[in-house]
Each structure stands twice: as structure tokens, then as C-alpha cells.
N, C-alpha and C. Protein backbone atom coordinates (compact mmCIF):
# COMPACT_ATOMS: atom_id res chain seq x y z
N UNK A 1 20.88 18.06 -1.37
CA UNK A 1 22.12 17.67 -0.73
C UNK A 1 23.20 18.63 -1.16
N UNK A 2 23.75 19.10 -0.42
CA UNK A 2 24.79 19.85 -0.52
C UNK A 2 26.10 18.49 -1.47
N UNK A 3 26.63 19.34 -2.69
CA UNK A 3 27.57 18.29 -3.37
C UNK A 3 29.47 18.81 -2.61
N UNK A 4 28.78 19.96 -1.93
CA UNK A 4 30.28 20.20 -1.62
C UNK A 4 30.58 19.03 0.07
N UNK A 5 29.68 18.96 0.38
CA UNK A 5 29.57 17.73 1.89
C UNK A 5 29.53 15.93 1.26
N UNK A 6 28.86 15.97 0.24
CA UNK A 6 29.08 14.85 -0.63
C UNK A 6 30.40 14.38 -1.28
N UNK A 7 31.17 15.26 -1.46
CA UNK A 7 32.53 15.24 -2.07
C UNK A 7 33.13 14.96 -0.77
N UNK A 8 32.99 15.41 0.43
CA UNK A 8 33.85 15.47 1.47
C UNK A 8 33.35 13.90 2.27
N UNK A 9 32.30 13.78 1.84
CA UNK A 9 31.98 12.32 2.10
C UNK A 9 32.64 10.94 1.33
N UNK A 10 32.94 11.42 -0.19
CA UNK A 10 33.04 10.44 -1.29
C UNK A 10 34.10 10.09 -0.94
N UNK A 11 35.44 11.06 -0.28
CA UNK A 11 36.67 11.28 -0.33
C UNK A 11 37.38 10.15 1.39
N UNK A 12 36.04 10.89 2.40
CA UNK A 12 36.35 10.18 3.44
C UNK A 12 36.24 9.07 3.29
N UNK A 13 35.43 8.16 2.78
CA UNK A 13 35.07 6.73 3.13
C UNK A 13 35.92 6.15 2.25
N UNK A 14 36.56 6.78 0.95
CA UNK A 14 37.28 6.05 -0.18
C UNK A 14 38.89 5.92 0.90
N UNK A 15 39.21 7.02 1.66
CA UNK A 15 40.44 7.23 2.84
C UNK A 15 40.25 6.24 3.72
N UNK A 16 39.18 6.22 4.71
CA UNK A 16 38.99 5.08 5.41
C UNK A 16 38.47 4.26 5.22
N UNK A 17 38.40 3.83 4.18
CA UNK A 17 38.39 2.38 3.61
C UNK A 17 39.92 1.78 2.78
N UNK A 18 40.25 2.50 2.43
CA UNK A 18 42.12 2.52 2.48
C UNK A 18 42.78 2.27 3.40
N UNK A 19 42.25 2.95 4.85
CA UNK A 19 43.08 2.39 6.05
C UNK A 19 42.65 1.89 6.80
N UNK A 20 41.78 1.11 6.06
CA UNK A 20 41.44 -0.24 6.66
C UNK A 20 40.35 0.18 8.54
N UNK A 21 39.88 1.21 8.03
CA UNK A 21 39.22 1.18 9.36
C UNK A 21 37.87 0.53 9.58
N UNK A 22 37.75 0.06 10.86
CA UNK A 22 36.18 -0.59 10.74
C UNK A 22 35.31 -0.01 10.78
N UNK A 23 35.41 1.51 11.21
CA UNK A 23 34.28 2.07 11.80
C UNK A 23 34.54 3.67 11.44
N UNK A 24 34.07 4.04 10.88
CA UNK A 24 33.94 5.63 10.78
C UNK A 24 32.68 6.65 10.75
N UNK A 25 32.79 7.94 11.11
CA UNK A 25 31.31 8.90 10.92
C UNK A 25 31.63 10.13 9.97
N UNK A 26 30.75 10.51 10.35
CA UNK A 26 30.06 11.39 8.90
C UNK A 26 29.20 12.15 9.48
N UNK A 27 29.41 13.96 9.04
CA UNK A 27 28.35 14.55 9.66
C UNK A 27 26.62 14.13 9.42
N UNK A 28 25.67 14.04 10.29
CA UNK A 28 24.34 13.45 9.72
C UNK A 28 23.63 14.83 8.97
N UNK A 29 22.80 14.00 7.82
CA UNK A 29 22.20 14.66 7.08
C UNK A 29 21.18 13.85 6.55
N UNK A 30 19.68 14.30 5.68
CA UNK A 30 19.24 12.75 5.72
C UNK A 30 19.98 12.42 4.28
N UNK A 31 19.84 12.59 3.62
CA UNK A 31 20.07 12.87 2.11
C UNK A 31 21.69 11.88 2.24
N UNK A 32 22.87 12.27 3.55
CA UNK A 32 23.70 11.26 2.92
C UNK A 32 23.19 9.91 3.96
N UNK A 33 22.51 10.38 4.60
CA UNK A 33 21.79 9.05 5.20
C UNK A 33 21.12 7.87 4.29
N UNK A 34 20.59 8.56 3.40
CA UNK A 34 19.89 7.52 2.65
C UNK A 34 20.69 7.41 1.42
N UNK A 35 22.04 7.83 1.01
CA UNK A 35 23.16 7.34 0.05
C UNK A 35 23.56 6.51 0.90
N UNK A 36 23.96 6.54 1.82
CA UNK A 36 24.82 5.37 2.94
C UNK A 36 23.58 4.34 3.36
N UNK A 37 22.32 4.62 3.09
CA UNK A 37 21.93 3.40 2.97
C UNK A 37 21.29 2.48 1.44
N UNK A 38 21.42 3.66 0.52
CA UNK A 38 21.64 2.37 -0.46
C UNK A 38 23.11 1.89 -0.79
N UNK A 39 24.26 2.47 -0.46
CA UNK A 39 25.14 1.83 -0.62
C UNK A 39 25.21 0.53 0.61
N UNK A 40 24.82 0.53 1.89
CA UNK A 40 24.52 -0.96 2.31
C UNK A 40 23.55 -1.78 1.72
N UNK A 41 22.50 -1.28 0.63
CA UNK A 41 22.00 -2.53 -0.08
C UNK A 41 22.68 -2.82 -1.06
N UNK A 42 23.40 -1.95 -1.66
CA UNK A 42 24.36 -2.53 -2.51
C UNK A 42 25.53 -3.22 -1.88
N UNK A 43 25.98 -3.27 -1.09
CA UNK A 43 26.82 -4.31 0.08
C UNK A 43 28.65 -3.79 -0.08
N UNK A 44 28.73 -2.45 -0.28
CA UNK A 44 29.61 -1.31 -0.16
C UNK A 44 29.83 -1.03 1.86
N UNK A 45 28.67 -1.11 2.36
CA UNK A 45 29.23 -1.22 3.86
C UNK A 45 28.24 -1.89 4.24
N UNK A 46 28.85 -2.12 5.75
CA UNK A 46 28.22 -3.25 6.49
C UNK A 46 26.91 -2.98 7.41
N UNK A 47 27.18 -1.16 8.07
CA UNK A 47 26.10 -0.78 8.79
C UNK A 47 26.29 0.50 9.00
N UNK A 48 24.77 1.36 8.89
CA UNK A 48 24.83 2.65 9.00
C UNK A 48 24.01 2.57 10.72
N UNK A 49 24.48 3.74 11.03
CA UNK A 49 23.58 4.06 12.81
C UNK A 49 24.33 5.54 12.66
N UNK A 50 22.90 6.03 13.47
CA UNK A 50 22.67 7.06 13.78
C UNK A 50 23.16 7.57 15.55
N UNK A 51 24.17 8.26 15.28
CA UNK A 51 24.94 8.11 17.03
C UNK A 51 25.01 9.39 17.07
N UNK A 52 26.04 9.70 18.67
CA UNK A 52 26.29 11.14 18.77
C UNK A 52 27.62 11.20 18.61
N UNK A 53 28.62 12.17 19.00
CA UNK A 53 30.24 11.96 18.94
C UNK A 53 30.79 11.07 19.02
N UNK A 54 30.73 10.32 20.04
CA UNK A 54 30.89 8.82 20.27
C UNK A 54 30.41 7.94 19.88
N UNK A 55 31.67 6.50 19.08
CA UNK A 55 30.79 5.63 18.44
C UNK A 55 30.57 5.09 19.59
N UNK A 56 28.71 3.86 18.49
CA UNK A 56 27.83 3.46 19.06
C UNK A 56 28.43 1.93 19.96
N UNK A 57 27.54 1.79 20.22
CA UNK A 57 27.98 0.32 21.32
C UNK A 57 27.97 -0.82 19.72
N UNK A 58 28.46 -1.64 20.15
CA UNK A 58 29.08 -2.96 18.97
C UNK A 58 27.40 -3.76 18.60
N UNK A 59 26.31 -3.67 19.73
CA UNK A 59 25.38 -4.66 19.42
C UNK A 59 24.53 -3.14 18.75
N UNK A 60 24.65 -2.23 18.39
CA UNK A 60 23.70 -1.12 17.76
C UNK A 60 24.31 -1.54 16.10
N UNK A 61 25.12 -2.04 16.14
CA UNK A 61 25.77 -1.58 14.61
C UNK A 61 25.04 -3.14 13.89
N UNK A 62 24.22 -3.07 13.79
CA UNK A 62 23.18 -4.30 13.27
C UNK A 62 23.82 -4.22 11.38
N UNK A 63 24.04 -5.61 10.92
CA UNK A 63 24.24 -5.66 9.54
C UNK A 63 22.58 -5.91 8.56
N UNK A 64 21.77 -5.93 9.38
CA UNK A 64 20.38 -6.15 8.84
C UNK A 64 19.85 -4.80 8.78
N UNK A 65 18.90 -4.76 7.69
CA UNK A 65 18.49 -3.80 7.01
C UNK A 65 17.00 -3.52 6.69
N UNK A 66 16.45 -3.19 7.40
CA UNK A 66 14.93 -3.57 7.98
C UNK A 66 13.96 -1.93 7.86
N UNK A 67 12.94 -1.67 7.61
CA UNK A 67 12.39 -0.51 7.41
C UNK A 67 12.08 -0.54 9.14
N UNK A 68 12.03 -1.48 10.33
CA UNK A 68 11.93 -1.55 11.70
C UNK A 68 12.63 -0.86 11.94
N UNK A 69 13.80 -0.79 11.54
CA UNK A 69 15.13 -1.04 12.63
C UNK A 69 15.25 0.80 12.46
N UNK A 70 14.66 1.38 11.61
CA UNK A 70 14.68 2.52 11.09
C UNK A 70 13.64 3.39 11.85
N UNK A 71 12.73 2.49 12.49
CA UNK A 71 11.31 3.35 12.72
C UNK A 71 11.49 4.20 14.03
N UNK A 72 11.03 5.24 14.28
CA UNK A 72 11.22 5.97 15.44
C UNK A 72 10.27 5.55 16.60
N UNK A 73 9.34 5.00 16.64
CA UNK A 73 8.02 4.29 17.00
C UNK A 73 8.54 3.32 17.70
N UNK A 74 8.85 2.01 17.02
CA UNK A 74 9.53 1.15 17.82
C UNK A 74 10.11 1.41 19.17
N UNK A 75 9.33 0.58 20.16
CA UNK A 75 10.20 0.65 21.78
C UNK A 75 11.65 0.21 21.64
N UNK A 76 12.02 -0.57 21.09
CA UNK A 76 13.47 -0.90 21.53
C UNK A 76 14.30 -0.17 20.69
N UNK A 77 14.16 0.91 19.86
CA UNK A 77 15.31 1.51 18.86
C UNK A 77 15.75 2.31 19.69
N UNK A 78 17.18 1.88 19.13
CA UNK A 78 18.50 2.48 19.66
C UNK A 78 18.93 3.77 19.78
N UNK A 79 17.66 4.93 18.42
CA UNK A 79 18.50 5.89 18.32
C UNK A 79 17.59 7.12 19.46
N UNK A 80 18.83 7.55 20.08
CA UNK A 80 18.43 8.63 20.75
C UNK A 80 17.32 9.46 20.29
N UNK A 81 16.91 10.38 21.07
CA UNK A 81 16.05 11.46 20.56
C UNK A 81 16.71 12.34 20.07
N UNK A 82 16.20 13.01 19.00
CA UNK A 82 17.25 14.54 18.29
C UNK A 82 16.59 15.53 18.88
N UNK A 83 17.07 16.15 19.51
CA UNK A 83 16.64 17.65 20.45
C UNK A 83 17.39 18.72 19.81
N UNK A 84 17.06 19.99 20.04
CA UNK A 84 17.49 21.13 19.07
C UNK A 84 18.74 21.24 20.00
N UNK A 85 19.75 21.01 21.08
CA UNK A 85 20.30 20.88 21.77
C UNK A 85 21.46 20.24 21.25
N UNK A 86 21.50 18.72 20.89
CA UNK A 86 22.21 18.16 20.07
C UNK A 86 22.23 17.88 18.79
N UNK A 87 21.24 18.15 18.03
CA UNK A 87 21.34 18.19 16.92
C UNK A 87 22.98 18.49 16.24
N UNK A 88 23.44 19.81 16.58
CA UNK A 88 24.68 19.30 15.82
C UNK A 88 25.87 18.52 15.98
N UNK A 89 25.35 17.78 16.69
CA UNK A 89 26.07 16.77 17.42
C UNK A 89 26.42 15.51 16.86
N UNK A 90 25.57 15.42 16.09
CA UNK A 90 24.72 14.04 15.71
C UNK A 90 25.86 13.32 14.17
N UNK A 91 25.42 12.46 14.73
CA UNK A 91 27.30 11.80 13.49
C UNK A 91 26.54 10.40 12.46
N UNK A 92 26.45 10.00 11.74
CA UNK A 92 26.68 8.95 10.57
C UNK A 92 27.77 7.88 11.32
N UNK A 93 27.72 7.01 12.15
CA UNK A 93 28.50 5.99 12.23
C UNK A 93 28.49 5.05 11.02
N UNK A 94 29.31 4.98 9.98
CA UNK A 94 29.60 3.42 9.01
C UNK A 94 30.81 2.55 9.15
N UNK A 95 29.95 1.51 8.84
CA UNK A 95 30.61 0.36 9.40
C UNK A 95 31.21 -0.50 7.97
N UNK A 96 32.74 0.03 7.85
CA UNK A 96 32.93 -0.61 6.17
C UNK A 96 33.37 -2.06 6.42
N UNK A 97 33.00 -2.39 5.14
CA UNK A 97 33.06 -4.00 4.46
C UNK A 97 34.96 -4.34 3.56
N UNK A 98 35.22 -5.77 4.45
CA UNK A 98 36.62 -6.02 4.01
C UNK A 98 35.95 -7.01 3.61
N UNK A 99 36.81 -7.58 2.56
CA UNK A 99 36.80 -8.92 1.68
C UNK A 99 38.37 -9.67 1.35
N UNK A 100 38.17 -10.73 2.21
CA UNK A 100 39.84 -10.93 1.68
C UNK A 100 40.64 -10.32 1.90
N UNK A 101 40.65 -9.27 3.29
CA UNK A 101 41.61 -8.31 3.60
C UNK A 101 41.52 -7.39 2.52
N UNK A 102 41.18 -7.25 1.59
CA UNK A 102 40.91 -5.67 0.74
C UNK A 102 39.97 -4.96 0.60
N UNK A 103 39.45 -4.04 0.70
CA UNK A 103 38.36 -3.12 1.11
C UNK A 103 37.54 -3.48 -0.22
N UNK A 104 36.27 -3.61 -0.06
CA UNK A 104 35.35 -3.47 -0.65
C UNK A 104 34.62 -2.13 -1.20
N UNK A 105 34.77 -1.21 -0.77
CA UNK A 105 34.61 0.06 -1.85
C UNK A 105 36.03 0.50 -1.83
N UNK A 106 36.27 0.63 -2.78
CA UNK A 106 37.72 1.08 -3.36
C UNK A 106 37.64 2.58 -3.88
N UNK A 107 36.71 3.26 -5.07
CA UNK A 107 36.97 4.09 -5.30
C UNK A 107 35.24 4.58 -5.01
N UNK A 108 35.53 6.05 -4.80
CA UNK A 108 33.74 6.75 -4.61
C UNK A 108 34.28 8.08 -5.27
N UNK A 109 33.94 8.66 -6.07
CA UNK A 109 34.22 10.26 -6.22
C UNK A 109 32.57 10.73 -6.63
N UNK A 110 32.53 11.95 -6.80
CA UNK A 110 31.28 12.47 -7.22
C UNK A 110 31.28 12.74 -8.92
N UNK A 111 30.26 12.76 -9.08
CA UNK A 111 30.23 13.45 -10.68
C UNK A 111 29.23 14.48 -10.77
N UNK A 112 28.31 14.74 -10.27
CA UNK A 112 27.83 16.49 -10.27
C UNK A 112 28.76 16.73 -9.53
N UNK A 113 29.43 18.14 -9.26
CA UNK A 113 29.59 18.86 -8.83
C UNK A 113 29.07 20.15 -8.67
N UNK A 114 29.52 20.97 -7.51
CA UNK A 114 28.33 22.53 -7.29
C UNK A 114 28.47 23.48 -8.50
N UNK A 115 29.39 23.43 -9.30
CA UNK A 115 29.65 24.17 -10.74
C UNK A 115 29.46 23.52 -12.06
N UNK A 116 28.86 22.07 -11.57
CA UNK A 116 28.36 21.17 -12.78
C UNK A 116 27.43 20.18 -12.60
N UNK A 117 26.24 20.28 -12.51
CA UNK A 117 25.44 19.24 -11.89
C UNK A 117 24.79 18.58 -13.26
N UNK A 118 25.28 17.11 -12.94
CA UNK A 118 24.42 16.23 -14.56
C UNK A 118 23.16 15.96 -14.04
N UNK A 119 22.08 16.21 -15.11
CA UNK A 119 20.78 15.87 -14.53
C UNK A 119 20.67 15.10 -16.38
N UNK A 120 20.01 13.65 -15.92
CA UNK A 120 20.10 13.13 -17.18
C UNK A 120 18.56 12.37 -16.92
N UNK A 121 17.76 12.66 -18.32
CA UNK A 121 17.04 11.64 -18.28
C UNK A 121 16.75 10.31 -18.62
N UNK A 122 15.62 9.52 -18.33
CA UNK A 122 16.15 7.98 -18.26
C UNK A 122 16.85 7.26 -19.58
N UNK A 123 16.28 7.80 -20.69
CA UNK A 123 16.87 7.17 -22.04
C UNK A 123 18.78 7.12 -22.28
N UNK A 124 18.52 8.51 -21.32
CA UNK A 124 20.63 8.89 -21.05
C UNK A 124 20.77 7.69 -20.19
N UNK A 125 20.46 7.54 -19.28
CA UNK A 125 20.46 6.68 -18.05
C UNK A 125 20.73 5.05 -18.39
N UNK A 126 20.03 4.74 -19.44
CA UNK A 126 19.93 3.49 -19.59
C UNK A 126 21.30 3.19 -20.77
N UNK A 127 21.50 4.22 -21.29
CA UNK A 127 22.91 4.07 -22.01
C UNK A 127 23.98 3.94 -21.52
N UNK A 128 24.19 5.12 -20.23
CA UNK A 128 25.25 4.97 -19.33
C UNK A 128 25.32 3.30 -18.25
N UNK A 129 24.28 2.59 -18.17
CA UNK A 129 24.20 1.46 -17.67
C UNK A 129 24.69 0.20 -18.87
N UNK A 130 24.55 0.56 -20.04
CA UNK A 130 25.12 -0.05 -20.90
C UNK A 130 26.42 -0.06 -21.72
N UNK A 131 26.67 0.81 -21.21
CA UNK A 131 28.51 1.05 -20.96
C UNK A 131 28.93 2.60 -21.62
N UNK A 132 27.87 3.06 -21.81
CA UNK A 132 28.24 4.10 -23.09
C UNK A 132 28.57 5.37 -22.28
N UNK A 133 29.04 6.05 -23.23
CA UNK A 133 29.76 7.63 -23.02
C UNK A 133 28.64 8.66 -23.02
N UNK A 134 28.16 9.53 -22.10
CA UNK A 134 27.27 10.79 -22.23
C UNK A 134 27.41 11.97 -21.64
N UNK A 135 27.83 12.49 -22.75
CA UNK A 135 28.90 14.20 -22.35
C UNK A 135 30.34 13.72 -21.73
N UNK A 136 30.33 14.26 -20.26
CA UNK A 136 31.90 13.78 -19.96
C UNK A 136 31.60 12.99 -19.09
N UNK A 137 30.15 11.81 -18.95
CA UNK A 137 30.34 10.69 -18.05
C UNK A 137 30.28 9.67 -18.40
N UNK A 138 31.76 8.99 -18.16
CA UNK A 138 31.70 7.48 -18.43
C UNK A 138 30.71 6.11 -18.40
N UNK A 139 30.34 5.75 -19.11
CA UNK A 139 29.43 4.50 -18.90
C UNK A 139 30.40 3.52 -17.39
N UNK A 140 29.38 2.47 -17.18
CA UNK A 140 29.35 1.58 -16.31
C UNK A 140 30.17 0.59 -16.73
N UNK A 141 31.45 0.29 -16.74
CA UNK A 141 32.27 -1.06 -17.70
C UNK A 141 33.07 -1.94 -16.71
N UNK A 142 33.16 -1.38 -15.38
CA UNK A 142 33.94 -2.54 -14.25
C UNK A 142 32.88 -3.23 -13.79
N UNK A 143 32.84 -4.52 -13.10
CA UNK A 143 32.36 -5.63 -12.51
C UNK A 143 32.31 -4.93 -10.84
N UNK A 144 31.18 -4.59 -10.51
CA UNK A 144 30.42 -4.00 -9.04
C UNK A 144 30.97 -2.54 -8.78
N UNK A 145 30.45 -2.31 -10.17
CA UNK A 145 30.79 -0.30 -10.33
C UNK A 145 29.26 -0.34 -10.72
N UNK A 146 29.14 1.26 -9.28
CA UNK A 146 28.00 1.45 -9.99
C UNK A 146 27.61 2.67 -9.39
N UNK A 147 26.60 3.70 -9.88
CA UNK A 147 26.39 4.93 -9.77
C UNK A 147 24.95 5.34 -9.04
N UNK A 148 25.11 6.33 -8.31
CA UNK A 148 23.83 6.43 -7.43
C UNK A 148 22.96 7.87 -8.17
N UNK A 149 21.94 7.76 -8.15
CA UNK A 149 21.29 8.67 -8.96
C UNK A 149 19.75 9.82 -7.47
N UNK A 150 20.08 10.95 -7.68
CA UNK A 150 19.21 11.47 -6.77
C UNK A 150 17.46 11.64 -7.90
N UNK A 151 16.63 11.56 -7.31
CA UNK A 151 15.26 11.21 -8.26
C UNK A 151 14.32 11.91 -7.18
N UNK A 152 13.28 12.69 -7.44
CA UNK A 152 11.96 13.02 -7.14
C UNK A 152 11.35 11.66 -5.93
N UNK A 153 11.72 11.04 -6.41
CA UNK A 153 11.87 9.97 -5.60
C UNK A 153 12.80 9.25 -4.30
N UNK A 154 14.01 9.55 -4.13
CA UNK A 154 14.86 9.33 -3.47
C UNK A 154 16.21 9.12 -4.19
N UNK A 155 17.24 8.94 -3.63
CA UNK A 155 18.65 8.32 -4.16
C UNK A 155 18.44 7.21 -4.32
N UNK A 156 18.22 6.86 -5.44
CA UNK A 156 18.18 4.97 -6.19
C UNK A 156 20.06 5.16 -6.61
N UNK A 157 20.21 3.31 -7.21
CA UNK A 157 21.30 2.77 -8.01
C UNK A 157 21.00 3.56 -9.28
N UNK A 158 21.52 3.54 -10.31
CA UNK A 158 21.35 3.73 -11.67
C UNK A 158 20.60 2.50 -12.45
N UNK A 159 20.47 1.61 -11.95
CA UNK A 159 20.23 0.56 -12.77
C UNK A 159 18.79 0.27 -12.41
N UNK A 160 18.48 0.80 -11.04
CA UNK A 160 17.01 1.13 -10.50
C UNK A 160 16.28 2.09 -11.09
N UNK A 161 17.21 3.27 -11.29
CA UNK A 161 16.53 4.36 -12.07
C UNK A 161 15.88 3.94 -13.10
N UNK A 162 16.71 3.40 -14.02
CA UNK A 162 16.41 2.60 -15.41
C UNK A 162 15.08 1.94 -15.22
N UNK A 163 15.00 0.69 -14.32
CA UNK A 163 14.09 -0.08 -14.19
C UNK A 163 12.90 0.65 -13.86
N UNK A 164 12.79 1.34 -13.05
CA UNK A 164 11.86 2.60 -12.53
C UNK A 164 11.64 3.49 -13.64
N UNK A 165 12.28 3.79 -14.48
CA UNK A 165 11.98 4.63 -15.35
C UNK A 165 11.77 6.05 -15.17
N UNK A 166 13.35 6.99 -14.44
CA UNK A 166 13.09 7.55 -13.38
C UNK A 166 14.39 8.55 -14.06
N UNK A 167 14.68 9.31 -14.44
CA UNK A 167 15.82 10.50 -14.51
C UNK A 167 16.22 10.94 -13.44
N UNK A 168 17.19 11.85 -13.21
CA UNK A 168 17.69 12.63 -12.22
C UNK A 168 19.08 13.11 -12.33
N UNK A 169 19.59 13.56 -11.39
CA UNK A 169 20.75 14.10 -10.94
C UNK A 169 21.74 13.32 -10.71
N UNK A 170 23.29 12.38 -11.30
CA UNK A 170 23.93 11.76 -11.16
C UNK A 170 24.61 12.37 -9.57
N UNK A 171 24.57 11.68 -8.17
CA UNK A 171 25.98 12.02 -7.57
C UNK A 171 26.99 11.73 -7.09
N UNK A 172 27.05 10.02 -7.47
CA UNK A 172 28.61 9.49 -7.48
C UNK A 172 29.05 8.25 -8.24
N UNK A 173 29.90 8.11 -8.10
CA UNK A 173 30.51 6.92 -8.65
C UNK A 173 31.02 5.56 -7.66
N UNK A 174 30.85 4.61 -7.21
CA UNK A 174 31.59 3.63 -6.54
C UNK A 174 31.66 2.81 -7.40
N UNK A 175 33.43 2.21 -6.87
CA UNK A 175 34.02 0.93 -7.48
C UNK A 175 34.49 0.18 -6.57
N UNK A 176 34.16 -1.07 -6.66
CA UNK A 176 34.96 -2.35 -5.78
C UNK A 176 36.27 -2.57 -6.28
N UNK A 177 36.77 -2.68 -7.61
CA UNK A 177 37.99 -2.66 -8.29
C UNK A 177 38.76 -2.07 -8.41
């Protein structure tokens, strides 16, 4: 994943989720495809879809989260075909989460960056989930803060990593608070 498109991602959704918008995109990529979809299992937004310039119709933006709803196979999925034609066309519709009239992801920044990338393994990992300090990254100490970790495996939570027993590449931070 490019961290310089990740930053420009961390920055947008932390903006429009500030102004209160319901609906925003994001250039597609899979890599922030599948950050934007563990941040809907972590319940940071409401729905990711895969559209073109134009957002999607209101009954595509499904809040269920289904390995179906994902499959290309399936007759009734929504998402177009990707042709070398439109491909760069192709947009990240998310659908952010209000609570009480106040946005539910509040803060997102990155912590690798392209001139500093943390790659920590799990024993680091499980400290930083326990609140602690490692090098210049803060442990985990707010109530629904939590950090996404890239792995040989995919982009897990941090706290999955742990459980998994899984190191990697830190690349952001979200806070509800």
C-alpha cells in the first residue's frame, strides 16, 4: 500500500467525518479496500461499495458484512465489471457512522510513514495493546482506539494481531474520542 495514499485517506475521512457527511469516496485500491473493511468490523463506518464517479444507489450501500456480498460470482452483485477502460475510474464509496449527532471516528492519522515504516513484532505488539510506549508509538489508552496492523496475512486490528500471533507493519491509528 502506498502510505503516501493512506495518509491522504487517514486525513479525508477524519475531514468528512467532521463535516458530518454521509457519504464519501476514495480512490479504489484493494489494500485500502480491505482497511475500510476492517474498519466496518470495527463499526468506524457503516458501508464500503465499490462504485464508479458517481455515488451508488441508497439500496447498494448494504450495512451487512457478508463474504457474499463481496463475491464476484454471485448473480445479483451490484458491482460492475472492472474493464481496463474504467478502471481508473473506479471510487471507494464510505458510508460514515454518527452517534448522537457526533461522528464516530474522530481521529485516523497514520504511523508508518514512507520515510519511517514501524514493522514490530508480536511481543512489541502485545505491549502496545497494553498501553505501553515502543520507540515513538504510543500504546492503546482511550476507550475504542485502536490500530490497524498490515501482516503476511492481511490488514488485521492490533489486538487480532496479538491473538493471531502475527507481527507486521503498523498503518494507522483511529479514535472515537
Amino acid at each position: 500500500m502506498s502510505l503516501v495514499l493512506l495518509a491522504h485517506a487517514c486525513s479525508h475521512l477524519q475531514n468528512a467525518s467532521a463535516a458530518r457527511l454521509g457519504l464519501t469516496s476514495l480512490p479504489s485500491t484493494s489494500q485500502l479496500f480491505n482497511l475500510l473493511l476492517c474498519l466496518q468490523r470495527s463499526g468506524y463506518v457503516s458501508s464500503v461499495t465499490i462504485g464508479g464517479p458517481t455515488p451508488p444507489p441508497p439500496s447498494s450501500l448494504s450495512p451487512i458484512l457478508s463474504a457474499s456480498h463481496f463475491d464476484p460470482n454471485r448473480p445479483s452483485n451490484p458491482r460492475p465489471l472492472i474493464t481496463q477502460e474504467n478502471v481508473a475510474s473506479r471510487r471507494l464509496w464510505v458510508g460514515l457512522k454518527y452517534f448522537r449527532n457526533e461522528p464516530v471516528l474522530r481521529k485516523m492519522h497514520v504511523v508508518s510513514k514512507p520515510t519511517r515504516r514501524v514493522w514490530m513484532p508480536v511481543h512489541k505488539l502485545e505491549e502496545l495493546s497494553r498501553g505501553d510506549k515502543k520507540g515513538y508509538v504510543k500504546g492503546l489508552r482511550a476507550v475504542g482506539e485502536s490500530m490497524y496492523v498490515t501482516t503476511d496475512r492481511g490488514i488485521m486490528e492490533l489486538r487480532e494481531c496479538v491473538a493471531r500471533k502475527l507481527g507486521g507493519m503498523i498503518l494507522c491509528r483511529v479514535n472515537s474520542i
